[in-house]
Protein backbone atom coordinates (compact mmCIF):
# COMPACT_ATOMS: atom_id res chain seq x y z
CA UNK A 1 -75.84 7.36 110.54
CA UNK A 2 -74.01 8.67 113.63
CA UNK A 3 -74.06 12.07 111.93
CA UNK A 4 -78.07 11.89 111.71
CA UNK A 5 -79.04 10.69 115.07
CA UNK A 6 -76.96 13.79 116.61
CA UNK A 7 -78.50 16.13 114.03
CA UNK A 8 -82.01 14.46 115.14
CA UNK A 9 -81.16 14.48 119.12
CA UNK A 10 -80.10 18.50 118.14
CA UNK A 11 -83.09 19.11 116.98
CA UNK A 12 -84.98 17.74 119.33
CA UNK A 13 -83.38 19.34 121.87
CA UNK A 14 -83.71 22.65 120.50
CA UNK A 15 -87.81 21.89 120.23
CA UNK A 16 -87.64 20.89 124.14
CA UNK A 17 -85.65 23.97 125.26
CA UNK A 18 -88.26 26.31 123.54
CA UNK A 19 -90.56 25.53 126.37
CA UNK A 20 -91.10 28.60 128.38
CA UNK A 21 -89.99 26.06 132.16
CA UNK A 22 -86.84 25.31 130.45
CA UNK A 23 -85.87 28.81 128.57
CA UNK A 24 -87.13 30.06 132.36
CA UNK A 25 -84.98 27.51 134.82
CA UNK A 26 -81.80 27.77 132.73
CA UNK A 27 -81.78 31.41 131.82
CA UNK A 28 -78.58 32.57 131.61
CA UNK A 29 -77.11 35.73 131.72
CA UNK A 30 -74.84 35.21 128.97
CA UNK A 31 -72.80 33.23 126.43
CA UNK A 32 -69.52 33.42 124.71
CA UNK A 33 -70.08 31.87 120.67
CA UNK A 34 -66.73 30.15 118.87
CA UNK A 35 -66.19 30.33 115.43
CA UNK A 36 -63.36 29.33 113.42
CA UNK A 37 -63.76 29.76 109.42
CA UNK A 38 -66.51 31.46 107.76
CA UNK A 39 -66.94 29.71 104.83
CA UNK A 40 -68.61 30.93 101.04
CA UNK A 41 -68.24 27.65 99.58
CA UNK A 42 -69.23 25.54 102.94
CA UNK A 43 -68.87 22.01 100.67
CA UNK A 44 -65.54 22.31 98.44
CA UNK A 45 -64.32 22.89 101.94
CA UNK A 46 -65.52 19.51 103.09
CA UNK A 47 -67.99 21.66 106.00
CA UNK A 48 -65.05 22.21 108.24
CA UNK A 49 -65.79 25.58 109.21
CA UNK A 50 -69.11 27.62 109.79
CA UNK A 51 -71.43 28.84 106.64
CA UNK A 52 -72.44 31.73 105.94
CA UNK A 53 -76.20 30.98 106.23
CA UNK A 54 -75.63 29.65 109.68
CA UNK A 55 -73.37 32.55 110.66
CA UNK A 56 -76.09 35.16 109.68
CA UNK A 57 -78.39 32.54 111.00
CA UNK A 58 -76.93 32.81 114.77
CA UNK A 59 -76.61 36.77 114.77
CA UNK A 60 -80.29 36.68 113.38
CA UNK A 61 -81.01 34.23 116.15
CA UNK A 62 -79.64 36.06 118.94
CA UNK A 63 -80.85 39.60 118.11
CA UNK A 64 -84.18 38.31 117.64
CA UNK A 65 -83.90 36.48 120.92
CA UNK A 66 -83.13 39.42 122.74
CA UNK A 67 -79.86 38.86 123.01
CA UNK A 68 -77.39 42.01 123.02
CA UNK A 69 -74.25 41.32 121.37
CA UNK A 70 -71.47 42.67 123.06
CA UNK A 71 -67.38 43.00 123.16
CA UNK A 72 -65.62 40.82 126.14
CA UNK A 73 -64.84 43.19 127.87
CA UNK A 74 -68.24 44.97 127.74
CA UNK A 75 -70.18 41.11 128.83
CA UNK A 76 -67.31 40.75 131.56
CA UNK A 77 -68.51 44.36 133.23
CA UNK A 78 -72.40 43.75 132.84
CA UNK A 79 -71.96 40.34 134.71
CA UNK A 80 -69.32 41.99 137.37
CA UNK A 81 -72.10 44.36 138.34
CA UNK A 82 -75.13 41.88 138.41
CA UNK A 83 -76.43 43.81 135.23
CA UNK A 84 -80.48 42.19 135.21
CA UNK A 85 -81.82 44.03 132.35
CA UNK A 86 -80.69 41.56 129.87
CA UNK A 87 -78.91 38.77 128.11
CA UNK A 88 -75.11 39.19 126.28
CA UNK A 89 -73.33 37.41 123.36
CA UNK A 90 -70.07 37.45 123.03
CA UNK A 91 -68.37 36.41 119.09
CA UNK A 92 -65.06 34.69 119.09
CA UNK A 93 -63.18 33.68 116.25
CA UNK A 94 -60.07 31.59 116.82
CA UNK A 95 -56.75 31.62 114.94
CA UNK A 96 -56.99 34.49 112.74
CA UNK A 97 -58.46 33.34 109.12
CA UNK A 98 -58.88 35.84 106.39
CA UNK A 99 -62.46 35.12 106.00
CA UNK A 100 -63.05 36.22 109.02
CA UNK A 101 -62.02 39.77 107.22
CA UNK A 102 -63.11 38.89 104.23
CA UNK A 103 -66.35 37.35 104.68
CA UNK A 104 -67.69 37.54 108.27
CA UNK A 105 -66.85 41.35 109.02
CA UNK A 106 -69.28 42.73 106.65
CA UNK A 107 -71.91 40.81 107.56
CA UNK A 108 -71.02 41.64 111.42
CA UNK A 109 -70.89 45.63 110.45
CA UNK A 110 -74.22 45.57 108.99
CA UNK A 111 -75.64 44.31 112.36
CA UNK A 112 -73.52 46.51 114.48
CA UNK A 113 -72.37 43.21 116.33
CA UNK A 114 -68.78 43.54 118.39
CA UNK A 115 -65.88 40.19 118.29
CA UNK A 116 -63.12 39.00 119.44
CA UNK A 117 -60.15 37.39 117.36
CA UNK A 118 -57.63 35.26 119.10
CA UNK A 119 -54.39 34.75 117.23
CA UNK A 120 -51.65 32.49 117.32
CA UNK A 121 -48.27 34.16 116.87
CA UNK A 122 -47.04 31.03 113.73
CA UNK A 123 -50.45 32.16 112.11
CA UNK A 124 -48.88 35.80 111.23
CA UNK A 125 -45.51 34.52 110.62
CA UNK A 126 -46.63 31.50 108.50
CA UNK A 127 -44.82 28.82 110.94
CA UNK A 128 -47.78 27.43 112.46
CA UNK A 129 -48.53 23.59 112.02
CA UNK A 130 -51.86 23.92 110.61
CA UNK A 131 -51.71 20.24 110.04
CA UNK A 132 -55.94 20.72 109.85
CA UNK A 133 -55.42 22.45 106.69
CA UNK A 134 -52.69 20.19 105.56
CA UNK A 135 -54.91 17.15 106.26
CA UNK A 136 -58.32 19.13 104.60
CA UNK A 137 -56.12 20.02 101.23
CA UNK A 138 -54.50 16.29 101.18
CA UNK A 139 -58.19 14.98 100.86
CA UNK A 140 -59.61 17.38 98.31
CA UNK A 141 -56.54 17.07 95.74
CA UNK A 142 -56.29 13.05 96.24
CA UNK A 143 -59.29 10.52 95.59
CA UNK A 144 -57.09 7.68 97.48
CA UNK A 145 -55.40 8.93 100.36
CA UNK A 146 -52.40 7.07 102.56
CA UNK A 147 -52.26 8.42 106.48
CA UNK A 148 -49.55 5.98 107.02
CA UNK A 149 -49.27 7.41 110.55
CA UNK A 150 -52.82 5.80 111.02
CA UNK A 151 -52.13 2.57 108.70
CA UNK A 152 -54.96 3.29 106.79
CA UNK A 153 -55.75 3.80 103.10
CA UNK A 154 -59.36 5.54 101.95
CA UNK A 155 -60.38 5.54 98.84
CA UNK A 156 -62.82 8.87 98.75
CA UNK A 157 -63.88 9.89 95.10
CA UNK A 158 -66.85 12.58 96.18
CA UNK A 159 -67.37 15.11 99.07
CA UNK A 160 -69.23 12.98 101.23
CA UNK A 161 -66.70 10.07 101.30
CA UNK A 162 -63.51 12.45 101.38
CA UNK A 163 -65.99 14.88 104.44
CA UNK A 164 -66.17 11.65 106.15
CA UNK A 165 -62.38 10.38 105.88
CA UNK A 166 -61.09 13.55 106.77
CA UNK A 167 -63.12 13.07 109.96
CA UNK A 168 -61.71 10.15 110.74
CA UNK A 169 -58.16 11.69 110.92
CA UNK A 170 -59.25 14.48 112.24
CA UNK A 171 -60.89 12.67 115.62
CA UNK A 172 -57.28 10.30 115.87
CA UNK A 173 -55.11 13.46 116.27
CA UNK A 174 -57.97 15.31 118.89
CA UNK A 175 -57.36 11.41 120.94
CA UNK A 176 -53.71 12.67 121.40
CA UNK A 177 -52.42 15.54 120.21
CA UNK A 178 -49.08 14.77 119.90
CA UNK A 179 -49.99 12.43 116.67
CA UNK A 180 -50.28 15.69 114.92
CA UNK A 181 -46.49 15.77 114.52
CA UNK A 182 -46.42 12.28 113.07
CA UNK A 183 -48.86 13.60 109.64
CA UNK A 184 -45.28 15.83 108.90
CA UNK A 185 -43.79 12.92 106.66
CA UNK A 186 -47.54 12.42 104.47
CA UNK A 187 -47.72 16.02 103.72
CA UNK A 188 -43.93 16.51 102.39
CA UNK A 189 -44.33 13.17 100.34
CA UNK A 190 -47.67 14.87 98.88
CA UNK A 191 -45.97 18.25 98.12
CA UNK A 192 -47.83 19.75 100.36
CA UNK A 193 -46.50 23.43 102.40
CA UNK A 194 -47.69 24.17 105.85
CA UNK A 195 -46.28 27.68 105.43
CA UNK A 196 -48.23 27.66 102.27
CA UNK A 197 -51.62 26.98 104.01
CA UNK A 198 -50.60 29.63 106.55
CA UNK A 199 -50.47 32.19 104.03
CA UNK A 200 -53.33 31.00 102.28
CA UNK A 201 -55.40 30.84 105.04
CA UNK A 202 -54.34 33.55 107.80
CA UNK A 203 -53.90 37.19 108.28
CA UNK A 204 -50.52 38.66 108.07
CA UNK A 205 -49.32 41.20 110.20
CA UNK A 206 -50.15 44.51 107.82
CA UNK A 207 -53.98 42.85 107.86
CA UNK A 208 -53.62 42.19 111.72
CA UNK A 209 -53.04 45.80 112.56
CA UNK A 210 -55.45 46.80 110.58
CA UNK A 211 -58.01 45.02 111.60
CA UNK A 212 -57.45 45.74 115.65
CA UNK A 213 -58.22 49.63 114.73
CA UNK A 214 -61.22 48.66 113.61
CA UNK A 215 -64.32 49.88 116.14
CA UNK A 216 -65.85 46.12 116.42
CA UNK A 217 -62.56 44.45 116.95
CA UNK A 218 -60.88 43.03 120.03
CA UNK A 219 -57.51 41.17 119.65
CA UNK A 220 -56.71 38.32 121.83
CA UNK A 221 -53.86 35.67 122.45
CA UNK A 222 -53.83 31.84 121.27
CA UNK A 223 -50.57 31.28 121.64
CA UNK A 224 -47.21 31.40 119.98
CA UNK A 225 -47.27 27.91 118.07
CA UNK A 226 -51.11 26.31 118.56
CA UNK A 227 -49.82 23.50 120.54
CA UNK A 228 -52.31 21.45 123.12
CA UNK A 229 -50.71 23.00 126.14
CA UNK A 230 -51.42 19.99 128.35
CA UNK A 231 -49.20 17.84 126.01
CA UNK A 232 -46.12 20.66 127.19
CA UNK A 233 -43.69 20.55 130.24
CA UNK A 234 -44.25 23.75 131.98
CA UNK A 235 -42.00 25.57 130.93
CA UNK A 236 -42.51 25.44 127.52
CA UNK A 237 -46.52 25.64 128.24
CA UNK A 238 -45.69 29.16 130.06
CA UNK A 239 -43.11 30.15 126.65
CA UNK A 240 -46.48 29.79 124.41
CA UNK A 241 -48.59 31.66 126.39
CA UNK A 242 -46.22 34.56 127.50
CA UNK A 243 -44.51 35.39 124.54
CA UNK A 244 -47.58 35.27 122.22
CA UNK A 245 -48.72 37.98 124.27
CA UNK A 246 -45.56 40.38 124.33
CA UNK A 247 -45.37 39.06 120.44
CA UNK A 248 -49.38 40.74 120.11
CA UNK A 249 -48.90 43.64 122.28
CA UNK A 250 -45.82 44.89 120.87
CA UNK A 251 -47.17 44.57 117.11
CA UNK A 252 -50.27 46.06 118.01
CA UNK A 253 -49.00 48.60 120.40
CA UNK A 254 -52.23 47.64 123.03
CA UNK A 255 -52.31 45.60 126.12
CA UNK A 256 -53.85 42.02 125.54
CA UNK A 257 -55.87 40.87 128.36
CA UNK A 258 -57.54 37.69 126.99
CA UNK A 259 -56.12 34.28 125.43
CA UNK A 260 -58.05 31.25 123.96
CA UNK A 261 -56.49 27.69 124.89
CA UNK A 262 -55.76 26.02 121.87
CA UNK A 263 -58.45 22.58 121.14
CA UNK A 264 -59.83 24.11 124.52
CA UNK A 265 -60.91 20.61 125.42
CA UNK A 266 -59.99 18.74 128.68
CA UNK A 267 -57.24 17.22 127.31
CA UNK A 268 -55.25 20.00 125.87
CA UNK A 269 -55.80 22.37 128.50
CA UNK A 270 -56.50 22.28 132.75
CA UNK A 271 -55.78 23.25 136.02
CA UNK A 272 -52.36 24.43 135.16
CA UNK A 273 -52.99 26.07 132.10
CA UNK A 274 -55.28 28.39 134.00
CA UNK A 275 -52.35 29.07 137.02
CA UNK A 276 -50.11 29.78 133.75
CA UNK A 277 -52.50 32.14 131.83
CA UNK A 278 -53.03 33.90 135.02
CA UNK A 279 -49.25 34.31 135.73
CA UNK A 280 -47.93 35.49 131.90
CA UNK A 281 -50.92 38.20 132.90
CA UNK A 282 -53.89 37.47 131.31
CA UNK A 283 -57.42 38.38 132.81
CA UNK A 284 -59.20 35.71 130.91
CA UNK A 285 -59.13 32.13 129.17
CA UNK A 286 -61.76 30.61 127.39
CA UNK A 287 -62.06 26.67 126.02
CA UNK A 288 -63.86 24.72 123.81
CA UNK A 289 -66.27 23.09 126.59
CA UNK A 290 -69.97 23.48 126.04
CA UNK A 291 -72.05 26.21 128.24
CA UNK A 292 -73.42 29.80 129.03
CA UNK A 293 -72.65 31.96 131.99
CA UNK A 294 -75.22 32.35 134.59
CA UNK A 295 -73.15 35.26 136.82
CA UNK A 296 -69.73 36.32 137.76
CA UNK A 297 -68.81 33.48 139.84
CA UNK A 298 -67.42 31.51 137.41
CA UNK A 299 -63.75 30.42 136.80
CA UNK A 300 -62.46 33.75 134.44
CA UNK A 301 -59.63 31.32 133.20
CA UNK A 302 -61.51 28.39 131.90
CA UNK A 303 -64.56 29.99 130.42
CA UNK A 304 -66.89 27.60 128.38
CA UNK A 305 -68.17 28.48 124.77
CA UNK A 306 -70.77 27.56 122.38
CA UNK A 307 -69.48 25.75 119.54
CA UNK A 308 -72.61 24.72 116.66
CA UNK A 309 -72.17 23.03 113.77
CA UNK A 310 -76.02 23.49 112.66
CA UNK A 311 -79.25 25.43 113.21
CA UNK A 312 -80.78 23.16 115.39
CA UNK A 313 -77.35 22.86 117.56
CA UNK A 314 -77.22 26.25 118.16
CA UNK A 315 -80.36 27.04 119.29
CA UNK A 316 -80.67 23.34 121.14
CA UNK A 317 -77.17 24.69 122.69
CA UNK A 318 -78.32 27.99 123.30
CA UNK A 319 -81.76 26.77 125.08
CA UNK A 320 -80.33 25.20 128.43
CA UNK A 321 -82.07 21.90 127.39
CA UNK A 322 -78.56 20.80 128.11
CA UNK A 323 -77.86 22.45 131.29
CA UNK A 324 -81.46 20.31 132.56
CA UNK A 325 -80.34 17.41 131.21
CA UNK A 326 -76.95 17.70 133.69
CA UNK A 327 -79.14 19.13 135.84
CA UNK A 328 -81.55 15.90 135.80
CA UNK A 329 -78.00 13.79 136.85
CA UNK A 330 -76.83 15.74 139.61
CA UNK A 331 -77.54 15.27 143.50
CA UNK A 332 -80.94 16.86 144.53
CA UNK A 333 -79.22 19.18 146.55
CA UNK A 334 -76.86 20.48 143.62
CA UNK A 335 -78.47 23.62 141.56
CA UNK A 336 -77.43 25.52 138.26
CA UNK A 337 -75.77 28.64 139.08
CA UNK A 338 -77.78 31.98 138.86
């Protein structure tokens, strides 16, 4: 039910921000898109990545919109010099799957369309925690499943039941990240191999290097070990950051400008994170919170994304219905950015 009023609110939304006041009011100059996996069989994977009817969908979307999709670097410039004559989107893909290879770079060749991949150093060395994938294989190869870590038992015999349990454990580790850890003993007592999933699921190194000579590609940082940063002592926040980069940079022989915070969201990355990303010598951080970019004065080290999980979504997202809505909330004297 929850899932169907959002999808209904969505689309409603997306209706609303059509209106030529709104789509005038809230233009923005630009927008930064988030992806994770682009998936071919969108249901055996229990819809935890994107599709690939929505993907083409969005890069349909904004090239019919007028939208000029653009590398980083090239968006970055354009709003650095005011650049009027007309709107940019910017592709990310986080963590370094192969169907982002696989599946999503054809489809992004056809249309010409330039991305950025930010990559965890355990991804390419298979030590990440990917405790996502862990949890997402645990529920397709079991029809009851024990998260004694939660103290719960769900019995899930068909994709909607085992979509919706998998959820459930899902939004428990995103309330504190550090539960993650706790899932370890469940997966070894299932038989179940994080370095397994890594290899599985991620680029290696050969595929890596490949992939940042190709013309569309940029390569960014994500960290050595995917942690939420905010859950670190500084020290060990700074370690992730710094030596992911000089861990990129010297496989790739290129300078690394950019980074993507891990979970992105307000409780896995703030204030600090940005001083640290800043410091280790990136240009640029982006995160997981909702918005567009209006100009240049914006915060370069906590740069907000669109994330979509549906058509209506991502146009409702892409609109500025939101943006009004905030705007509706806020002080008369307070105005969106242009």
């Amino acid at each position: 039910m929850n899932h169907l009023l959002k999808s209904c609110l969505f689309y409603g939304a997306s209706r609303i921000g059509e209106l030529a006041f709104i789509s005038q009011r809230f233009a923005a100059r630009a927008a930064i898109i988030s992806f994770h996996e682009i998936q071919r069989d969108f249901q055996s994977e229990l819809m935890t990545g994107t599709s690939v009817d929505l993907f083409e969908y969005s890069i349909d979307w904004l090239q019919r919109e007028g939208w000029s999709i653009v590398s980083f670097d090239e968006c970055l410039e354009k709003l650095a010099n005011d650049d009027q004559s007309g709107r940019y989107a910017v592709l990310t893909f986080d963590d370094g799957y192969r169907d982002n290879v696989s599946v999503a770079l054809p489809i992004l060749e056809r249309h010409n369309a330039p991305f950025m991949m930010y990559v965890p150093t355990g991804a390419l060395t298979r030590s990440m925690q990917c405790w996502w994938l862990a949890l997402r294989r645990l529920f397709l190869s079991r029809d009851t499943v024990v998260i004694e870590a939660l103290g719960r038992k769900f019995h899930c015999s068909d994709i909607r039941t085992k979509t919706s349990a998998l959820a459930d454990v899902i939004r428990w580790v995103h309330e504190d990240y550090r539960r993650a850890a706790l899932l370890a003993p469940t997966f070894k007592q299932n038989g179940i191999s994080l370095a397994a999933m890594n290899d599985e699921y991620f680029l290696d190194e050969r595929e890596l290097i490949k992939l940042a000579r190709h013309p569309l590609a940029s390569i960014g940082g994500h960290t050595s070990s995917h942690p939420a940063l905010a859950t670190l002592d500084r020290s060990s926040a700074r370690t992730e950051l710094a030596d992911n980069r000089a861990y990129l940079e010297n496989l790739l022989q290129f300078s690394v400008r950019h980074v993507a915070y891990p979970y992105g969201t307000l409780g896995a990355c703030g204030r600090r994170e940005e001083d640290l990303a800043s410091e280790v010598g990136y240009q640029t951080a982006v995160t997981t919170q909702q918005g567009r970019l209006y100009n240049d004065k914006v915060n370069h080290f906590a740069l907000p994304r669109i994330g979509f999980h549906s058509r209506s979504s991502f146009t409702a997202r892409m609109s500025g219905i939101f943006e009004a809505v905030q705007a509706l909330h806020r002080p008369r004297s307070s105005v969106v950015p242009r």
